[in-house]
Protein backbone atom coordinates (compact mmCIF):
# COMPACT_ATOMS: atom_id res chain seq x y z
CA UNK A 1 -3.54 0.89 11.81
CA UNK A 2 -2.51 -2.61 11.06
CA UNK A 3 0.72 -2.96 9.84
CA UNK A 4 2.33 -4.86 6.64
CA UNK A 5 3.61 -8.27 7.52
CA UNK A 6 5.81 -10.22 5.86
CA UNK A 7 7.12 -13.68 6.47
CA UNK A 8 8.91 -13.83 10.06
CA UNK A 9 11.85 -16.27 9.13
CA UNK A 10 13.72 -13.48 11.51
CA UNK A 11 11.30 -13.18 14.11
CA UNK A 12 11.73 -16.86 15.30
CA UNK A 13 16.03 -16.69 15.71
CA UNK A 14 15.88 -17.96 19.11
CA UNK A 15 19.50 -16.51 19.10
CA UNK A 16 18.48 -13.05 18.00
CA UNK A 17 15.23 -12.74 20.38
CA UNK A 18 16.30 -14.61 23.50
CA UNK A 19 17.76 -13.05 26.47
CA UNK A 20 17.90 -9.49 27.60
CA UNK A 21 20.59 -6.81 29.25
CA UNK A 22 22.47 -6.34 26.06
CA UNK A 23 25.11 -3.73 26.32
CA UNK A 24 25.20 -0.90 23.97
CA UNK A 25 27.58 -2.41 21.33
CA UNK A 26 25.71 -5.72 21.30
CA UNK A 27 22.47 -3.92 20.55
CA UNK A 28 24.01 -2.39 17.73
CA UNK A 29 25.34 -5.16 16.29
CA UNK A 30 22.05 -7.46 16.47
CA UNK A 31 19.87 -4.35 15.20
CA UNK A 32 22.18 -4.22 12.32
CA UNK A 33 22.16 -8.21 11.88
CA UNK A 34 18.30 -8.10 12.13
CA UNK A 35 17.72 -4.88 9.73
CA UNK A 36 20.00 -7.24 7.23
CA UNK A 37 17.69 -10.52 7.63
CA UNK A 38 14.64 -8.93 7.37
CA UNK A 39 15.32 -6.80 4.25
CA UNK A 40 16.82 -10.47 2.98
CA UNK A 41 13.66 -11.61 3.32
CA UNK A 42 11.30 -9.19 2.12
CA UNK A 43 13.50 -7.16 -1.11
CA UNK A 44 12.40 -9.81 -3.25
CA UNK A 45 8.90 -8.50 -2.78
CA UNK A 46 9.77 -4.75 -2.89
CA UNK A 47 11.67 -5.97 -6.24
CA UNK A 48 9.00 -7.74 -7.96
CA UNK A 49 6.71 -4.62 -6.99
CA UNK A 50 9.06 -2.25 -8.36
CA UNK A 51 9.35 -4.09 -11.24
CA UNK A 52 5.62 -3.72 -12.38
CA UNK A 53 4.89 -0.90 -10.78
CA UNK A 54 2.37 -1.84 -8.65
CA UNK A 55 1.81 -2.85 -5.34
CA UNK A 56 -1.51 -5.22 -4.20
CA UNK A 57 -2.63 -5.27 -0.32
CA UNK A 58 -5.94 -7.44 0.05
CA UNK A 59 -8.35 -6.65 -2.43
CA UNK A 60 -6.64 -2.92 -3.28
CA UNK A 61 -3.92 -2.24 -6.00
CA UNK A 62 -2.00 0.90 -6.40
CA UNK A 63 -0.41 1.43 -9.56
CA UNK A 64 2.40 3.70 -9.35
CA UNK A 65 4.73 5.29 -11.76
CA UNK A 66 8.59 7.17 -11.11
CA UNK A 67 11.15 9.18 -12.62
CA UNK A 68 14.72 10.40 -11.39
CA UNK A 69 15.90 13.41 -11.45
CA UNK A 70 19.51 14.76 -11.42
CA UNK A 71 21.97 12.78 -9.73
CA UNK A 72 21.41 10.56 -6.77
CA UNK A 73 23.12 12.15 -3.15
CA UNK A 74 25.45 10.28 -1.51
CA UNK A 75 23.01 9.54 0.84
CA UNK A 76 20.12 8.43 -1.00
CA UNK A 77 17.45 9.89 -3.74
CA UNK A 78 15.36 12.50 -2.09
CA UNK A 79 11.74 10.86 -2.40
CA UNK A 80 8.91 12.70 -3.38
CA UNK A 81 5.23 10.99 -3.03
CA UNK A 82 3.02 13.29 -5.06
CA UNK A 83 -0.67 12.54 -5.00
CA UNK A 84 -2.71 13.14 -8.06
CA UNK A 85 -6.08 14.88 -8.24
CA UNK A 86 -9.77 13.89 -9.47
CA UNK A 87 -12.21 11.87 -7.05
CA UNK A 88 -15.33 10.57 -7.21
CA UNK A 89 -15.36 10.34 -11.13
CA UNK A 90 -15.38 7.55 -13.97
CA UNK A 91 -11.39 5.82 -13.66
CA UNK A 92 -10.57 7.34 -16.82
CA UNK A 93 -10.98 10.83 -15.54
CA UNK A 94 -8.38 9.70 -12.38
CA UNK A 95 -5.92 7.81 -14.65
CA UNK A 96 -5.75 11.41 -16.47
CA UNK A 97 -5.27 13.23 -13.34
CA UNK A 98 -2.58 10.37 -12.39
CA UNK A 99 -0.80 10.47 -15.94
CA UNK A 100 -0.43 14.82 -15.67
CA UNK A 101 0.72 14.63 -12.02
CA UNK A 102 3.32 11.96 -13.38
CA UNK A 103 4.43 15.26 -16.17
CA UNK A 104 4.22 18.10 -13.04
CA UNK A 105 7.02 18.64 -11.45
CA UNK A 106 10.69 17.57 -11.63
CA UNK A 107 12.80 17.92 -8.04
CA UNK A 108 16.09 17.54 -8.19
CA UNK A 109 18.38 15.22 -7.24
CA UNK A 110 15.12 13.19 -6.61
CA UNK A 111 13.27 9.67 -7.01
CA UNK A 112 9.42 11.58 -8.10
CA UNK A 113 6.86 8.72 -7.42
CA UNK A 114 3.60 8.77 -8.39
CA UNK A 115 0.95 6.53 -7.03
CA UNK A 116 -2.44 6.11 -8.77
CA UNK A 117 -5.04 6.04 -6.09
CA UNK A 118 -6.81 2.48 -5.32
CA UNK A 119 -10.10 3.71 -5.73
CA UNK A 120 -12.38 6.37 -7.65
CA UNK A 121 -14.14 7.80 -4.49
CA UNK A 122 -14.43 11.11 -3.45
CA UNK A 123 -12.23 10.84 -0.48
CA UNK A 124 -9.50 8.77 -2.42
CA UNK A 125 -6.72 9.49 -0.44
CA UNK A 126 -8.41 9.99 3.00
CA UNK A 127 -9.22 5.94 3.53
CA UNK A 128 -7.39 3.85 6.12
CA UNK A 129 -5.43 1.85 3.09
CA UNK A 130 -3.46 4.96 1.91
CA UNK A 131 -1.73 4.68 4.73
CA UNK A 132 -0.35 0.64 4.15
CA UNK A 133 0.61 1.17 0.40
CA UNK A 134 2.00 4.71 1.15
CA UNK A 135 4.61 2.44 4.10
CA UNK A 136 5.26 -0.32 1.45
CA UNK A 137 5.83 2.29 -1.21
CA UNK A 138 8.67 4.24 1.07
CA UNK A 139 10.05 0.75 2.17
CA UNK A 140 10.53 -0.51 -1.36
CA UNK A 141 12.20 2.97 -2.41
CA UNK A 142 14.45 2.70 0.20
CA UNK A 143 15.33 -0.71 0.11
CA UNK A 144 15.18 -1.20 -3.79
CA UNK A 145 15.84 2.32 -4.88
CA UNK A 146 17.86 3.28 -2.26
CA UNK A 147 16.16 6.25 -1.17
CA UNK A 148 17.17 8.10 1.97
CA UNK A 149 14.85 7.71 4.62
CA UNK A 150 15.24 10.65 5.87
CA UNK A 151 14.21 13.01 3.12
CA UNK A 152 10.55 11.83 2.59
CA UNK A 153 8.31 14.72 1.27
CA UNK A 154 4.91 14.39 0.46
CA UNK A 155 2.81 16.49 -2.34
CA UNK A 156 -0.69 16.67 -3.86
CA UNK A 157 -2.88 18.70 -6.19
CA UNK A 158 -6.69 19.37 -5.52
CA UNK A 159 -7.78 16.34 -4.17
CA UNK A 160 -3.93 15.54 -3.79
CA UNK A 161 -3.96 18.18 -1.72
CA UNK A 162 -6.77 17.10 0.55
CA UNK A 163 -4.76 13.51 1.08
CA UNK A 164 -1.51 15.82 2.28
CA UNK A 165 -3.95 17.58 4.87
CA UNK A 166 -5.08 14.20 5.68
CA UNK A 167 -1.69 12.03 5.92
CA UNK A 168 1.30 14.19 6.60
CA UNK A 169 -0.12 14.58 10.65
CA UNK A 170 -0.54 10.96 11.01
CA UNK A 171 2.40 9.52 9.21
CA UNK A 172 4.48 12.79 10.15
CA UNK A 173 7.29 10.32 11.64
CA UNK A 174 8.27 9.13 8.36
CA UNK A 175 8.55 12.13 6.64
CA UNK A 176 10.65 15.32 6.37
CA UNK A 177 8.34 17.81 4.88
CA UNK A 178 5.19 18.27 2.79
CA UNK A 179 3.59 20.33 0.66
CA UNK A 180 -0.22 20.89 0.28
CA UNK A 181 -1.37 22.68 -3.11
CA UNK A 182 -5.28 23.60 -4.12
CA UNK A 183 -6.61 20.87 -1.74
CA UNK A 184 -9.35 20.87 1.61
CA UNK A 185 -8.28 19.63 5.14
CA UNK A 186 -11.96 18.12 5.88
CA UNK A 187 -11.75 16.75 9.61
CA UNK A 188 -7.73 16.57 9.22
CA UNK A 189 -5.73 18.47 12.82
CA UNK A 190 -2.54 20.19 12.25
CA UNK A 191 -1.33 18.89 16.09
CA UNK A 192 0.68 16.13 14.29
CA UNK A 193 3.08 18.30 12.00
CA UNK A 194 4.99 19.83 14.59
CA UNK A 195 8.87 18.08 13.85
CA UNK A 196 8.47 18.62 10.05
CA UNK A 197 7.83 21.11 7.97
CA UNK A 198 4.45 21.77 5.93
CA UNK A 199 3.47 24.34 3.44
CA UNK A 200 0.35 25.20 1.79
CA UNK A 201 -0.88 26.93 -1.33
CA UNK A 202 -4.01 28.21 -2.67
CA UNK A 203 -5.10 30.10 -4.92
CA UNK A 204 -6.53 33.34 -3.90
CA UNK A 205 -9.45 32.82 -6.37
CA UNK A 206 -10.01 29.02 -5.09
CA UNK A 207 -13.46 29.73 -3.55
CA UNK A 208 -14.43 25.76 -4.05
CA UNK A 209 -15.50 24.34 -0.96
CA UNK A 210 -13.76 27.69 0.95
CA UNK A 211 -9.81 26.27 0.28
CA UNK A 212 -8.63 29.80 0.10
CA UNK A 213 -10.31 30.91 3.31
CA UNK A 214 -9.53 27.33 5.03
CA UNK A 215 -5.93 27.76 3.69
CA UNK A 216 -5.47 31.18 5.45
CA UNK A 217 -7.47 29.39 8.37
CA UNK A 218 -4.86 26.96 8.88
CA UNK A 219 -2.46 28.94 8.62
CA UNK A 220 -3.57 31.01 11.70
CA UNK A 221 -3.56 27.82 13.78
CA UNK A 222 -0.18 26.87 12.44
CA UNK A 223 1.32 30.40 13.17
CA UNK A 224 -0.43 29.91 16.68
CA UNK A 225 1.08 26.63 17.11
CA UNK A 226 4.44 27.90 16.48
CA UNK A 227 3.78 30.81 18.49
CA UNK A 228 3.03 28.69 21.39
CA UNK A 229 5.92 26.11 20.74
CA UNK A 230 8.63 27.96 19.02
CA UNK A 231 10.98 24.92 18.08
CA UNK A 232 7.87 22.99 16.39
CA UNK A 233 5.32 23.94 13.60
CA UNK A 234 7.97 25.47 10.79
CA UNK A 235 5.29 26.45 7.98
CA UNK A 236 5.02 28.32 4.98
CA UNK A 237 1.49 29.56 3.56
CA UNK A 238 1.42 31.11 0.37
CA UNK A 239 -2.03 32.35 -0.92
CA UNK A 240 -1.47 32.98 -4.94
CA UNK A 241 -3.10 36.60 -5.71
CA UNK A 242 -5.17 36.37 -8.73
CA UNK A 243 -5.16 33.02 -9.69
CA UNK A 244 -7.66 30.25 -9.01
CA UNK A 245 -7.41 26.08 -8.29
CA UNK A 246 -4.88 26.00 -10.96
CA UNK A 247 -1.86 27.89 -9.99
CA UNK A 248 0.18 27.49 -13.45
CA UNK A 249 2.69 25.95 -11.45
CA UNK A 250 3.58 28.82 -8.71
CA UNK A 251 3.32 26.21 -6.49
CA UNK A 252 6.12 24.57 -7.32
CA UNK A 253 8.21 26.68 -5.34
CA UNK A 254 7.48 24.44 -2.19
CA UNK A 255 9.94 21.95 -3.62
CA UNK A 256 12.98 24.31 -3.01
CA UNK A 257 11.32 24.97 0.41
CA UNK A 258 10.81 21.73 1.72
CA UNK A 259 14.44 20.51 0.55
CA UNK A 260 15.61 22.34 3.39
CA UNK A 261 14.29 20.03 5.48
CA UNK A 262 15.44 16.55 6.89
CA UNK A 263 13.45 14.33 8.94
CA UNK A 264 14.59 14.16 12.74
CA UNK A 265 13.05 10.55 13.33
CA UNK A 266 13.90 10.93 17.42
CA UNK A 267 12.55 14.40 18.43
CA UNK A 268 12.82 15.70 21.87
CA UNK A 269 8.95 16.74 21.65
CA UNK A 270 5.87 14.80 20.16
CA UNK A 271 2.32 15.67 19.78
CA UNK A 272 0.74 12.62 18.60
CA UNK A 273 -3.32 13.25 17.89
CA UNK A 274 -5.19 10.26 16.60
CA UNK A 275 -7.24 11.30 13.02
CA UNK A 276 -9.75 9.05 12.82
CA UNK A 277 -7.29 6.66 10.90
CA UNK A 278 -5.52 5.60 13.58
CA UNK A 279 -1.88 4.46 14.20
CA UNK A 280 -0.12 2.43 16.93
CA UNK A 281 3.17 3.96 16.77
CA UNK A 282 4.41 7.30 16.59
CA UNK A 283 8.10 8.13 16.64
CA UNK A 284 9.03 7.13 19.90
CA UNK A 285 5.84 6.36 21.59
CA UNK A 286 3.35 3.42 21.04
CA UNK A 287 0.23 2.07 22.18
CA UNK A 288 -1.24 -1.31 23.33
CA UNK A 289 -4.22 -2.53 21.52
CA UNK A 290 -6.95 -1.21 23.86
CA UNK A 291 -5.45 2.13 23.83
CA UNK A 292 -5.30 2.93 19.85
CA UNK A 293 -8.39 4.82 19.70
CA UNK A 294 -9.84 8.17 17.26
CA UNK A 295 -9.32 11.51 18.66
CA UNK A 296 -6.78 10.70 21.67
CA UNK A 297 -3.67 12.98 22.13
CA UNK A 298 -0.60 12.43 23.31
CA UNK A 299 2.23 15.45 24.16
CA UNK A 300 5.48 13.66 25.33
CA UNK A 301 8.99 15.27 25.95
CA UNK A 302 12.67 14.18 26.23
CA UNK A 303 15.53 15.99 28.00
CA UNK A 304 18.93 14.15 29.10
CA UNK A 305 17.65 11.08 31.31
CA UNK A 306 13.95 11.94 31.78
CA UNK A 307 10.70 11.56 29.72
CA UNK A 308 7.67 13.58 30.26
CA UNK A 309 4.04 12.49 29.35
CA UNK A 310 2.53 15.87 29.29
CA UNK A 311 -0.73 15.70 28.07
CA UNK A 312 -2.77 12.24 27.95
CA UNK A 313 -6.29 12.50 26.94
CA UNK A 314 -8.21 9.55 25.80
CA UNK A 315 -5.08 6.94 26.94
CA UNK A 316 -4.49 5.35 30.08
CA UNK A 317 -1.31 3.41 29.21
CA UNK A 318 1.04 4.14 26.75
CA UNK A 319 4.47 2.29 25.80
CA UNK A 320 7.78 4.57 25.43
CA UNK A 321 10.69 3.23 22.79
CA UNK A 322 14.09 4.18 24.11
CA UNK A 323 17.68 3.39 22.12
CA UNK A 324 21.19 5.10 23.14
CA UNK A 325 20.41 7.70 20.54
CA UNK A 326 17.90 9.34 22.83
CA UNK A 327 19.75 8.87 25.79
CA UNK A 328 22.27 6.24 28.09
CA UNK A 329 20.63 3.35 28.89
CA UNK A 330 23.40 2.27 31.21
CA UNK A 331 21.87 5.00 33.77
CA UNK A 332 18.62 4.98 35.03
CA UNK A 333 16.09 6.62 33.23
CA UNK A 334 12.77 8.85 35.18
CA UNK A 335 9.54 8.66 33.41
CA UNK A 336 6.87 11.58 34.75
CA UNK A 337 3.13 12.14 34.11
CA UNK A 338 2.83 15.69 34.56
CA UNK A 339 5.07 15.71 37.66
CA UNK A 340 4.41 12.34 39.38
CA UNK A 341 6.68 9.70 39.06
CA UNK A 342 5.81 6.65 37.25
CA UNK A 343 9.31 4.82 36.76
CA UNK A 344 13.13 5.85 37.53
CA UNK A 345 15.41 3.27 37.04
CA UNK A 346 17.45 0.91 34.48
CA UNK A 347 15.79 -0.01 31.59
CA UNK A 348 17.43 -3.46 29.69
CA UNK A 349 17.97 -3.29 26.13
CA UNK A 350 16.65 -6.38 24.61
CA UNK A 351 16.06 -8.24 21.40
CA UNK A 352 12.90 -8.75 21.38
CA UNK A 353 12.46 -5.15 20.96
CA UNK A 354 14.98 -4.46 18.71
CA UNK A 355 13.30 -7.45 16.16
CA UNK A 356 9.78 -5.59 16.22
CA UNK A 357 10.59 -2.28 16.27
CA UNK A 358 12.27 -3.09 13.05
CA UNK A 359 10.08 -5.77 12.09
CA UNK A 360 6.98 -2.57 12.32
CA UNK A 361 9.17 -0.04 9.89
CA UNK A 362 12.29 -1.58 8.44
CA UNK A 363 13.86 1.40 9.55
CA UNK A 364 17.12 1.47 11.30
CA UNK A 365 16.64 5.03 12.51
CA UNK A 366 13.33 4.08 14.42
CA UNK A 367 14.70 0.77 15.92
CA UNK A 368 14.65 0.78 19.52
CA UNK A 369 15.81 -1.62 22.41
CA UNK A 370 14.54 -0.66 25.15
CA UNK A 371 10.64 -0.08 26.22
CA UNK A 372 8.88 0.45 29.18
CA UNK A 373 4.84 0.49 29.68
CA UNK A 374 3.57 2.84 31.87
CA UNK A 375 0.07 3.52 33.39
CA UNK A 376 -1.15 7.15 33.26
CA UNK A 377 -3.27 9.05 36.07
């Protein structure tokens, strides 16, 4: 997945990116001079979008619509994507759908943002450009809104519900929790949800294309995930007895459910399984170029000064983000591949590292300075 640029007045500070071996307090203090540049440069953007509702990436526009709700936390609006249902119908029928998911729910203490899909096609929020406007949409609420970062939930109704099956595994490192309500997986994996939460209802009656049985399906293979990983996989499937692909709003209960949860941007584990929308970053992990491909997976651990690649299939290199957060990057660090060695030593904390890895998100908590590419067996 490409990601959104924006003009690079930042990127060419030959004071900010020069040089390397910073110690821990200058790293912090050019990460927070470069998080301050950069959203200099691009709020004026996230303004004007904000300010028509509507953001426009290529030849694509989403439209998107917002309300608050309650009052704002200390820490930032809650933020609530919710994705509307419809498909491959006239526009009219899908502005509808938009306009009533706009009226559905109310969270509390919440910014509730709607986006109108870009397209009328079946699959409208399965296609590789979801993924773009849904990072520029979170960026501008942050940045313009000031939503916290890290209480991002994602929602959707019928075919809503298919783009939460879809998205929350492969953009699972910006979010907190998400909710999935009357929708259909398709080809999505579950592999990716396992540091947030994710719930799922049905209606018992919901016998189009099989979502009640696929529900309960995936709800075996979350329980087995969990079962198998104990700290990962938190889930909550709720199949509604006697009513059918509209639930009269029992669903809404997920919203109480997934408040519980806030995002842990650095987790200690990460199972990272390429849909066939692909991404080159994932929490702490990235790829190079050659590398980003459908259907690879990635299981990578953390504990005290040593990172384990634990599964590799379909990669043979594979870049690891470290920051002082994670662990002390004035000791040396031990990266393993199953239990051979690939790298034990000091790792320098740089700014070229910092500028990108904020540059990519425009997120403080997923700034890093220090990476190291290694080759896997």
């Amino acid at each position: 997945m490409k990601r959104l640029l924006f003009p690079s007045v930042f990127l060419a500070n030959a004071f900010l990116l020069n040089g390397s071996g910073l110690s821990r307090q200058e790293a912090d203090h050019v990460t927070q001079k470069l998080l301050a540049e950069q959203i200099s440069v691009v709020k004026p953007a996230f303004q004007n979008e904000w300010a028509v509702k509507q953001v426009k990436i290529g030849d694509k526009v989403m439209k998107f619509d917002y309300r608050t709700f309650g009052r704002k936390p200390s820490a930032g609006w809650d933020l609530y994507l919710s994705m509307h249902g419809g498909g491959g119908a006239p526009s009219q029928v899908n502005d509808s759908q938009w306009r009533n998911q706009i009226r559905l729910y109310q969270p509390p203490d919440s910014l509730y943002l709607v986006p109108r899909a870009p397209t009328n096609t079946w699959n409208l929020w399965h296609q590789s450009h979801v993924d773009h406007f849904f990072d520029r949409l979170i960026q501008g609420a942050v940045h313009v809104m000031g939503a916290n970062p890290n209480r991002v939930y994602f929602m959707g109704y019928s075919a809503g519900g298919d783009g939460v099956y879809q998205l929350a595994p492969r953009m699972a490192d910006r979010l907190a929790a998400a909710s999935m309500m009357a929708g259909h997986p398709n080809d999505a994996s579950p592999l990716g949800l396992r540091n947030i939460g994710f719930a799922i209802h049905v209606g018992a009656l919901d016998s189009g294309y099989n979502r009640n049985k696929v529900a309960a399906k995936w709800g075996e293979q979350l329980a087995t995930l969990q079962k198998r990983d104990p700290e990962g996989y938190v889930h909550a499937v709720k199949i509604h007895k006697g009513l059918g692909h509209w639930m009269k709003l029992r669903d809404a209960e997920a919203i109480p459910w997934m408040r519980e949860f806030t995002r842990n941007p650095i987790p200690e584990r990460i199972v990272w399984k390429q849909s066939k929308v692909t991404h080159s970053r994932f929490y702490w992990l990235a790829l190079p170029k050659n590398q980003v491909k459908p259907g690879s997976k990635i299981v990578a651990e953390i504990e005290g000064q040593v990172v384990r690649v634990l599964e590799a299939e379909g990669v043979s290199r594979l870049n690891i983000l470290l920051n002082d957060q994670m662990l002390n990057l004035d000791q040396p660090v031990t990266i393993l591949h199953l239990e051979k060695k690939l790298f034990h030593g000091k790792l320098d904390r740089n700014r070229a590292t910092i500028a990108r890895t904020i540059a990519e998100r425009l997120d403080h908590h997923l700034a890093f300075s220090a990476e190291i590419t290694v080759k896997l067996e």
